[in-house]
Protein backbone atom coordinates (compact mmCIF):
# COMPACT_ATOMS: atom_id res chain seq x y z
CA UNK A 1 99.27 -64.95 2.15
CA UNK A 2 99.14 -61.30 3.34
CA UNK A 3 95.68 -59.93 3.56
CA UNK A 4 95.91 -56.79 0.59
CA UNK A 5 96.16 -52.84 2.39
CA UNK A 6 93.21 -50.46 1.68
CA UNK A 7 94.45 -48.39 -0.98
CA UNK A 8 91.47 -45.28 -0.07
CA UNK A 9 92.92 -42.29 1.77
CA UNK A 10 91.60 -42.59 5.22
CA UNK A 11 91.33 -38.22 6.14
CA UNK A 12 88.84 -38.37 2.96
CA UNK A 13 84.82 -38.12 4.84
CA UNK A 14 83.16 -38.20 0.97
CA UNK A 15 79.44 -37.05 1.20
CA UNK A 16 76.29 -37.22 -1.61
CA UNK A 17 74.00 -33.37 -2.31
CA UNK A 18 71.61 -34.12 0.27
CA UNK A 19 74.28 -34.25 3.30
CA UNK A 20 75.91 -31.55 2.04
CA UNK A 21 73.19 -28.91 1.90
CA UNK A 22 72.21 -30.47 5.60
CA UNK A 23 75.53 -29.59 6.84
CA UNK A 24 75.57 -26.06 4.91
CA UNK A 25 72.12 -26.25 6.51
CA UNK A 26 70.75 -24.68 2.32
CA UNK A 27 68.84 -26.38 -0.30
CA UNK A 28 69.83 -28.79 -2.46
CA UNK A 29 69.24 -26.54 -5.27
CA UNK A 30 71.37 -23.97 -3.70
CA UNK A 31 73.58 -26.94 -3.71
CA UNK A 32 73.28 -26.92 -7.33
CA UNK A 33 74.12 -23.35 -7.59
CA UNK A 34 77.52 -23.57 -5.99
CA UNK A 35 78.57 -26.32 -8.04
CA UNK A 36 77.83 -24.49 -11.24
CA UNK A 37 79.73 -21.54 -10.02
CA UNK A 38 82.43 -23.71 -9.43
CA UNK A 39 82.42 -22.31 -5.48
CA UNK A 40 82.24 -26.18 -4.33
CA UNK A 41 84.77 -28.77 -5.56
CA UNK A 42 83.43 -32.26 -6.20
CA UNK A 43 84.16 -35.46 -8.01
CA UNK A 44 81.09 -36.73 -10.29
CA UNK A 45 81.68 -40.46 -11.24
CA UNK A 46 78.38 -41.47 -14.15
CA UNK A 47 75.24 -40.07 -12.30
CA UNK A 48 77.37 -39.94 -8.73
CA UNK A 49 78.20 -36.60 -7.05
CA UNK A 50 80.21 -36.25 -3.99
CA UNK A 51 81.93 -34.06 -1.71
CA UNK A 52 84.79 -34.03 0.11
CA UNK A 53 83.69 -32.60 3.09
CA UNK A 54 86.98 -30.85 4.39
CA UNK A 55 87.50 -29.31 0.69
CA UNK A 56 84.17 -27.78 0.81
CA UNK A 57 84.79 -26.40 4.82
CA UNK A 58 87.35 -25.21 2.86
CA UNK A 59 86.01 -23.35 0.07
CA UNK A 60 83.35 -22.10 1.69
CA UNK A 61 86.08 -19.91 3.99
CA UNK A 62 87.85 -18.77 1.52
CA UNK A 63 84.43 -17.81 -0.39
CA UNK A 64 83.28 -15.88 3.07
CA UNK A 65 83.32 -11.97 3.19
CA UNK A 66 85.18 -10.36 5.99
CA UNK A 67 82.82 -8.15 8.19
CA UNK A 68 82.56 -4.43 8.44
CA UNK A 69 82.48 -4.55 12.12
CA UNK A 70 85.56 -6.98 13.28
């Protein structure tokens, strides 16, 4: 009998609200503000929000305003 293969993508670091804002080093509530803007792309499973971490290093670049001085 052949031990069954883990079906989960492995690239996939999902995070919860509170280790998002600490890596975005904001608020949770500001947390809350980007997801209602639809700036941040998450999956919410019943009460469960999370964060794919490379879609939202993502987002967050495209989201970014080029500089006047570069």
């Amino acid at each position: 009998m052949q031990p069954q293969e883990n079906t989960v993508p492995t690239g996939i670091q999902w995070i919860n609200k509170a280790e998002i804002a600490h890596h975005f080093r904001c608020s949770i509530r500001h947390v809350n503000k980007l997801m209602n803007r639809r700036i941040l792309p998450f999956v919410k499973i019943g009460r469960f929000v999370r964060f794919d971490l490379a879609a939202c290093d993502q987002a967050m670049k495209n989201y970014q305003t080029k500089s006047l001085f570069a």
